[in-house]
N, C-alpha and C. Protein backbone atom coordinates (compact mmCIF):
# COMPACT_ATOMS: atom_id res chain seq x y z
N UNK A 1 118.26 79.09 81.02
CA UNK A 1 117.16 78.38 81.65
C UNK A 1 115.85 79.05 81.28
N UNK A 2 114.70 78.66 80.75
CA UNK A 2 113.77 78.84 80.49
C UNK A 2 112.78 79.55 81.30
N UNK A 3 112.83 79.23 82.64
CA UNK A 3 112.52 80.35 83.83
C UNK A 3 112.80 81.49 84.05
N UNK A 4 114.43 81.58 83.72
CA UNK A 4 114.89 82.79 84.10
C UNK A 4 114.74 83.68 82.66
N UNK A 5 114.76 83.29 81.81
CA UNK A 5 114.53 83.86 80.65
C UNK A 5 113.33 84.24 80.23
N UNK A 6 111.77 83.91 80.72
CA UNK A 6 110.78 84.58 80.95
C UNK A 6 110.65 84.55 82.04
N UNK A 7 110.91 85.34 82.62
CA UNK A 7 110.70 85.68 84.03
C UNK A 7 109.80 86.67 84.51
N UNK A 8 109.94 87.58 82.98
CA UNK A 8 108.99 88.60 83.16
C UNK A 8 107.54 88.35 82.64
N UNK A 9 107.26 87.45 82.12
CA UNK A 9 105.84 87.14 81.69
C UNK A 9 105.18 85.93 82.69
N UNK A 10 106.57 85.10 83.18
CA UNK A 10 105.89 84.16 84.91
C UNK A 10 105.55 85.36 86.05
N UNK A 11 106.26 86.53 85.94
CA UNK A 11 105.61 87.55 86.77
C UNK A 11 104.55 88.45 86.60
N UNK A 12 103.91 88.82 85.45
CA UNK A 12 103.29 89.51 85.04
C UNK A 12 101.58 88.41 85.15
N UNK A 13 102.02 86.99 84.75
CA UNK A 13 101.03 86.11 84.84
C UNK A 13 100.34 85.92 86.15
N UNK A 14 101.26 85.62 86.74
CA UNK A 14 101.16 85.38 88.55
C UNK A 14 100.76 86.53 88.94
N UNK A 15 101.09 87.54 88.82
CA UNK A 15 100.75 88.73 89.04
C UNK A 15 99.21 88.94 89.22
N UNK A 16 98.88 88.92 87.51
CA UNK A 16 97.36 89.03 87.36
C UNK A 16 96.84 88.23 88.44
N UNK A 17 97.23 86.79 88.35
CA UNK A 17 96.48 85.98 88.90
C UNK A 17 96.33 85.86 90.16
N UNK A 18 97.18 86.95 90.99
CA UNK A 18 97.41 86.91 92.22
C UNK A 18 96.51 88.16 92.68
N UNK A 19 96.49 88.99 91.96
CA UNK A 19 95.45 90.79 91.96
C UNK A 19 94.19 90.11 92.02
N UNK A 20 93.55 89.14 91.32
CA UNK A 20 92.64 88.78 90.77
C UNK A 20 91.49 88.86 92.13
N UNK A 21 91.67 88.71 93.73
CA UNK A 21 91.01 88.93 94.61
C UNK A 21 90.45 90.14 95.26
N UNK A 22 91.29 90.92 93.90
CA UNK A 22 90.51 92.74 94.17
C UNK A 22 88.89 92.40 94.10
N UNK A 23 88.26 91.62 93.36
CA UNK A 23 86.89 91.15 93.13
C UNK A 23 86.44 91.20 94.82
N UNK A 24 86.67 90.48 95.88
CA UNK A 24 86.56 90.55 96.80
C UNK A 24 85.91 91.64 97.64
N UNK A 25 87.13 92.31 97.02
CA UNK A 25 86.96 94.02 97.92
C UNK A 25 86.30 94.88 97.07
N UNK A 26 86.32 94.95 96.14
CA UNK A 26 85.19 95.58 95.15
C UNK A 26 83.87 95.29 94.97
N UNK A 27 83.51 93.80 95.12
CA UNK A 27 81.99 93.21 95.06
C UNK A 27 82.03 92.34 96.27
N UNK A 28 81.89 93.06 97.64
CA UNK A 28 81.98 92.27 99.01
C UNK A 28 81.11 91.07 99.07
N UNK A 29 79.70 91.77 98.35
CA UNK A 29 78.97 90.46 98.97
C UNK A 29 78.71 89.37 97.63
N UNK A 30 78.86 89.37 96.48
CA UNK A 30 79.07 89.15 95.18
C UNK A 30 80.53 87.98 95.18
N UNK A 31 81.80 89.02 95.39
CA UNK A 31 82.73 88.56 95.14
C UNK A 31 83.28 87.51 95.86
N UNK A 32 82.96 86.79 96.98
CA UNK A 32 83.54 85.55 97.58
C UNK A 32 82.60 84.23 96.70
N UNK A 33 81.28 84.84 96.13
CA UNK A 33 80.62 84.27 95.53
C UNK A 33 80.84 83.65 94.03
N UNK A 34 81.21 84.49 93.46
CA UNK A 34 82.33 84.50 92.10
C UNK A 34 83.40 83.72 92.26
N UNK A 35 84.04 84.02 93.46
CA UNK A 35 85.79 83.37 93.11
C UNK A 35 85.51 81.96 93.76
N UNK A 36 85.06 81.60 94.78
CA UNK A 36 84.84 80.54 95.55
C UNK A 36 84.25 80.06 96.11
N UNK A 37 82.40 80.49 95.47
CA UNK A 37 81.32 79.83 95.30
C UNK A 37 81.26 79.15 96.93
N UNK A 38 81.21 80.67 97.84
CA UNK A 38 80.73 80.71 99.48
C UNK A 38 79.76 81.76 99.46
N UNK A 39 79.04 82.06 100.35
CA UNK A 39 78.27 83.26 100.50
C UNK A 39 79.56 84.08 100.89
N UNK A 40 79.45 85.41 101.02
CA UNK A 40 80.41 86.53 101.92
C UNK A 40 80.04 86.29 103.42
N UNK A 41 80.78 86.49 104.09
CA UNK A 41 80.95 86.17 105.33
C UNK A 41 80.49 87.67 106.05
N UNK A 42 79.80 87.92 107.19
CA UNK A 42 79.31 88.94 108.01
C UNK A 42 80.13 89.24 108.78
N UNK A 43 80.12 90.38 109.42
CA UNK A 43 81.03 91.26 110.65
C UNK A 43 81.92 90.98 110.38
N UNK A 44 82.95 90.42 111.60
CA UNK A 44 84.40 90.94 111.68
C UNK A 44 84.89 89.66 110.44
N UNK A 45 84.33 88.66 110.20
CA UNK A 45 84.92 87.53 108.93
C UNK A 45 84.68 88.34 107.69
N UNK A 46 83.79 89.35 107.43
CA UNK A 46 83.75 90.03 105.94
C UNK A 46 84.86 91.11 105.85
N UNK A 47 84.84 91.99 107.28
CA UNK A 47 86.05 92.31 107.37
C UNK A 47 87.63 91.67 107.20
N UNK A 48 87.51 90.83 107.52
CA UNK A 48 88.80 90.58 107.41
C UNK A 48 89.18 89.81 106.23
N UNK A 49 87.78 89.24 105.17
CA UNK A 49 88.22 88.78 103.86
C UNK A 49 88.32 89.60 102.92
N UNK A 50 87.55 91.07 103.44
CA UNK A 50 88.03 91.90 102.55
C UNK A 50 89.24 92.78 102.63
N UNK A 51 90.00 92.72 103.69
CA UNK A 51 91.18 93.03 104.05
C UNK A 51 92.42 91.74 103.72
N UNK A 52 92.02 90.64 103.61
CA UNK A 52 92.88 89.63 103.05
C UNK A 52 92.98 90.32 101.43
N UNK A 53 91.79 90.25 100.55
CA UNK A 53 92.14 91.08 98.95
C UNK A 53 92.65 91.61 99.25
N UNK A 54 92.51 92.72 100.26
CA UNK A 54 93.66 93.95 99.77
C UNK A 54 95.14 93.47 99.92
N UNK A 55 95.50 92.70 100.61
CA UNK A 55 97.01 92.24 100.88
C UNK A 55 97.12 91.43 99.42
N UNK A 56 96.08 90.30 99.15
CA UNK A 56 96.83 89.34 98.36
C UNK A 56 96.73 89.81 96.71
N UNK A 57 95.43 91.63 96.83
CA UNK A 57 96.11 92.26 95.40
C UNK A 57 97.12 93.21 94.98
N UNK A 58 97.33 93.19 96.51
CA UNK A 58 98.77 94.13 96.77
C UNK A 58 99.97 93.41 96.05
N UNK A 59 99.65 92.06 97.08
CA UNK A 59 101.31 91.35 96.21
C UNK A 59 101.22 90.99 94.80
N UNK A 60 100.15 90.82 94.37
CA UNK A 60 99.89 91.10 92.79
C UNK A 60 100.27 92.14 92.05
N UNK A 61 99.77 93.59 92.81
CA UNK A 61 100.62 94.46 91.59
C UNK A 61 101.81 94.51 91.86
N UNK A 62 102.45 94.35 93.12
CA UNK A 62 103.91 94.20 93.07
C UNK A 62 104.39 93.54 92.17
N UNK A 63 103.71 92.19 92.17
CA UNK A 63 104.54 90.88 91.27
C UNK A 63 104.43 91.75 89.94
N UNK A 64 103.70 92.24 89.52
CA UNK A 64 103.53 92.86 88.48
C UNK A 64 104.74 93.96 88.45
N UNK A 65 105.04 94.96 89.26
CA UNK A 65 105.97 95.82 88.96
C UNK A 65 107.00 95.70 88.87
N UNK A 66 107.32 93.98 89.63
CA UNK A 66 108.92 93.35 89.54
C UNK A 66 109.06 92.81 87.80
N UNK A 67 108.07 93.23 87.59
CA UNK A 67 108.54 92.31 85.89
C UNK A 67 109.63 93.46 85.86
N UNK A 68 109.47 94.92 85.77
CA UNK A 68 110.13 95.26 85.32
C UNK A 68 111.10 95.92 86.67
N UNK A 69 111.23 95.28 87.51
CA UNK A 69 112.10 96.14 88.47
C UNK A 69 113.09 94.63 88.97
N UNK A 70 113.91 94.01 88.32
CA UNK A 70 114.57 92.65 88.92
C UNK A 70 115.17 93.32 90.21
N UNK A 71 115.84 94.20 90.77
CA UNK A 71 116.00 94.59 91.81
C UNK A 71 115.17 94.24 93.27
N UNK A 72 113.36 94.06 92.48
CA UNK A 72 112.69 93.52 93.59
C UNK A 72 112.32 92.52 93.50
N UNK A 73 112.75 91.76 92.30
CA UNK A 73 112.10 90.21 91.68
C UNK A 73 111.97 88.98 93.02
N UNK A 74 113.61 89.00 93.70
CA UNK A 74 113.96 87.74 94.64
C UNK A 74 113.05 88.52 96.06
N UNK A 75 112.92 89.21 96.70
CA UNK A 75 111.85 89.66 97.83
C UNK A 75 110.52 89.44 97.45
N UNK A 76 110.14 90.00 96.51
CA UNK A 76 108.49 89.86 96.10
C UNK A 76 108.51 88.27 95.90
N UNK A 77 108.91 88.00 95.36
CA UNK A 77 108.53 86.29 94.83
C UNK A 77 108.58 85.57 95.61
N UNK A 78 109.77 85.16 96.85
CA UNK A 78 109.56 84.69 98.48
C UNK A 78 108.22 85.42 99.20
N UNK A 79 108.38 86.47 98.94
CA UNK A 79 107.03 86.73 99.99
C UNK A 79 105.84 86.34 99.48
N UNK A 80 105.54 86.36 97.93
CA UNK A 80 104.61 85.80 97.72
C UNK A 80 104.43 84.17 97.46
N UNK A 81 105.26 83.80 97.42
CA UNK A 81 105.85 82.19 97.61
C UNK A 81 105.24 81.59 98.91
N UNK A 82 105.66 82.81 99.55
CA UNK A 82 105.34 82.02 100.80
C UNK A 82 103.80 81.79 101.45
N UNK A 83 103.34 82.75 101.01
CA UNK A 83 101.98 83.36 100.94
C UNK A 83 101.08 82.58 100.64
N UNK A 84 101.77 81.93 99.20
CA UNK A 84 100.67 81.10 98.17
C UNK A 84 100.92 79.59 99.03
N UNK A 85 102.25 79.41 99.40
CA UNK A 85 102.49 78.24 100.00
C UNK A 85 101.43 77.88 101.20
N UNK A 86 101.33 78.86 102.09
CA UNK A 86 100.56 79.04 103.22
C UNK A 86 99.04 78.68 102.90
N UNK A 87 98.83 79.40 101.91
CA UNK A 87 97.31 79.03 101.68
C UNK A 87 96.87 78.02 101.03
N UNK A 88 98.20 77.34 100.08
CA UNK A 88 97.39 76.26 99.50
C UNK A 88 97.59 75.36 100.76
N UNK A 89 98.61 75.17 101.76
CA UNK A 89 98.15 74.74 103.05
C UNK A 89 97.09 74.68 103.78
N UNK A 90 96.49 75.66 104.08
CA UNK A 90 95.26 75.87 104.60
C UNK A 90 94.04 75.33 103.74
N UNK A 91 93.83 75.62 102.39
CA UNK A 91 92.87 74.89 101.92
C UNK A 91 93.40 73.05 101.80
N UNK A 92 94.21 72.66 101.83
CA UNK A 92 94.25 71.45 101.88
C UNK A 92 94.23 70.80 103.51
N UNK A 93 94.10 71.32 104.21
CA UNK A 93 93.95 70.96 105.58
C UNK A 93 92.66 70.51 105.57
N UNK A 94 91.64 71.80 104.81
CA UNK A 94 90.10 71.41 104.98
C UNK A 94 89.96 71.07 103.74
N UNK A 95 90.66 70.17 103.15
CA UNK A 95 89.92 69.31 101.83
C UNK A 95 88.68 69.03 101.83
N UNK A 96 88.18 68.24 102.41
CA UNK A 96 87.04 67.52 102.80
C UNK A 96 86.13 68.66 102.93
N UNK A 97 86.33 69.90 103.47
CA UNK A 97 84.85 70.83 103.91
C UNK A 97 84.34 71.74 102.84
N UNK A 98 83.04 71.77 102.86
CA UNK A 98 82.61 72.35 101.91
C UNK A 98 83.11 73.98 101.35
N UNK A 99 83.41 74.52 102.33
CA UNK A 99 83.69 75.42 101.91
C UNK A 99 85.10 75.82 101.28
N UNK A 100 86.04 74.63 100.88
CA UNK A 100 87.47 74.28 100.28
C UNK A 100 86.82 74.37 98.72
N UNK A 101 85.28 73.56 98.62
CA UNK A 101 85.09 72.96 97.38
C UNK A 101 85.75 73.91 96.28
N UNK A 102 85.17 75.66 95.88
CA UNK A 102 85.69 76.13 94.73
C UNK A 102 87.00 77.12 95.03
N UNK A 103 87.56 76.22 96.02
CA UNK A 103 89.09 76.70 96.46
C UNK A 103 89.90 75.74 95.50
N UNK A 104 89.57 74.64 95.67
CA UNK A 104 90.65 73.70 95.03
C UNK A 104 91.37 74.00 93.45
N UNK A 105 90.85 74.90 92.71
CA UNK A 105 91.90 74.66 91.69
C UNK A 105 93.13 75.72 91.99
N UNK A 106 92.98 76.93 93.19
CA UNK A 106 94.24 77.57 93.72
C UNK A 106 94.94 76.67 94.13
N UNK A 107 94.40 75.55 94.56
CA UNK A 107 96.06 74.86 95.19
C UNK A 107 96.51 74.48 94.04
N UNK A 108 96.63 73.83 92.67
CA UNK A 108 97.16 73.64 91.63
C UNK A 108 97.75 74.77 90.98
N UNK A 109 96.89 76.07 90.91
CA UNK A 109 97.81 77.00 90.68
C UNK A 109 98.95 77.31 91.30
N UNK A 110 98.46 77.45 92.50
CA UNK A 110 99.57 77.96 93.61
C UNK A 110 101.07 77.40 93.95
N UNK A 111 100.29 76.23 93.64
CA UNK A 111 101.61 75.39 93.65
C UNK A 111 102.54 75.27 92.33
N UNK A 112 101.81 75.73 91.44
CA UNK A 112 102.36 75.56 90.26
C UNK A 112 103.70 76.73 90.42
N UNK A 113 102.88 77.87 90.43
CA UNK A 113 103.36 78.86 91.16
C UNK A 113 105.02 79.02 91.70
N UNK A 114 104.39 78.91 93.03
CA UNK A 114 105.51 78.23 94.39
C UNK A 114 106.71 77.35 93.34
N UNK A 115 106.27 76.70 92.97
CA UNK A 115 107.58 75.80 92.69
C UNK A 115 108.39 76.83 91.11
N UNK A 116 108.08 77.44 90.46
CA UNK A 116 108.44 77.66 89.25
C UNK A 116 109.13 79.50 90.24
N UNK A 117 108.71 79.84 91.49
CA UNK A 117 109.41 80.72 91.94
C UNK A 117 110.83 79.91 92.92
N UNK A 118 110.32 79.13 93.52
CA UNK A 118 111.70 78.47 93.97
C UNK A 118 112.76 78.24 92.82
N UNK A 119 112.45 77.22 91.54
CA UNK A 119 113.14 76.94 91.09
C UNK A 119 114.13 78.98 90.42
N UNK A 120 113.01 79.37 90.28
CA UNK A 120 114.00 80.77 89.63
C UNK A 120 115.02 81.05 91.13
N UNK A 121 114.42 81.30 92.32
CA UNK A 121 115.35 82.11 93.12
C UNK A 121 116.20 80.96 93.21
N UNK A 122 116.76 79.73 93.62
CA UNK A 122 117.68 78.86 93.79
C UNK A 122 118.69 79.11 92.65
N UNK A 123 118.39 79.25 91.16
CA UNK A 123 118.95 79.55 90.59
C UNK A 123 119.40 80.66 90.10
N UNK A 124 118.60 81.81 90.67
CA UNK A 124 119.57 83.18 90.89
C UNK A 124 120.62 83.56 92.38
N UNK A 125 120.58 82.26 93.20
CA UNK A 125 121.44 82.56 94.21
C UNK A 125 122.58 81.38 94.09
């Protein structure tokens, strides 16, 4: 199967692309500006979007270290499955609001995502 047979370059990809919100936490007031064309958010909302990067570039370098660790491939990929699932939820709830606008091409990723990790774990169990 074509999934399971690069598995390590769908992880290494996703990976990047999942780290990619270190920008966030590195350029606080810059980086929400860059990725999704909002201002940065003040007090406890800047806090906590810059504490969201740190989680969602966490599961990035993981995804990244499962390329080469299959031992952690089926945990990391549900958790981040689920993760990506969750949020492209949330931005499609607020389709309509402006502040979804330079969210929307994560839900195409994400989902792209999500489904190309289901289809691998279904077929490694």
């Amino acid at each position: 199967m074509i999934i399971v047979d690069h598995i390590r370059t769908v992880l290494l990809v996703s990976g990047v692309f999942t780290l990619v919100p270190i920008l966030v936490l590195l350029l606080p007031t810059r980086g929400p500006r860059l990725l999704f064309g909002v201002d940065a958010p003040d007090g406890v909302g800047g806090l906590l979007t810059r504490h969201w990067s740190m989680l969602a570039s966490s599961l990035g370098a993981l995804l990244i270290y499962a390329a080469w660790h299959p031992e952690l491939r089926a945990p990391l990929m549900l958790a981040a499955g689920i993760e990506k699932a969750g949020l492209v939820g949330l931005i499609v709830a607020d389709w309509n609001k402006p502040h979804t606008a330079g969210m929307r091409p994560i839900v195409i990723i994400d989902l792209v995502i999500v489904v190309i990790y289901a289809v691998y774990l279904l077929h490694s169990f």
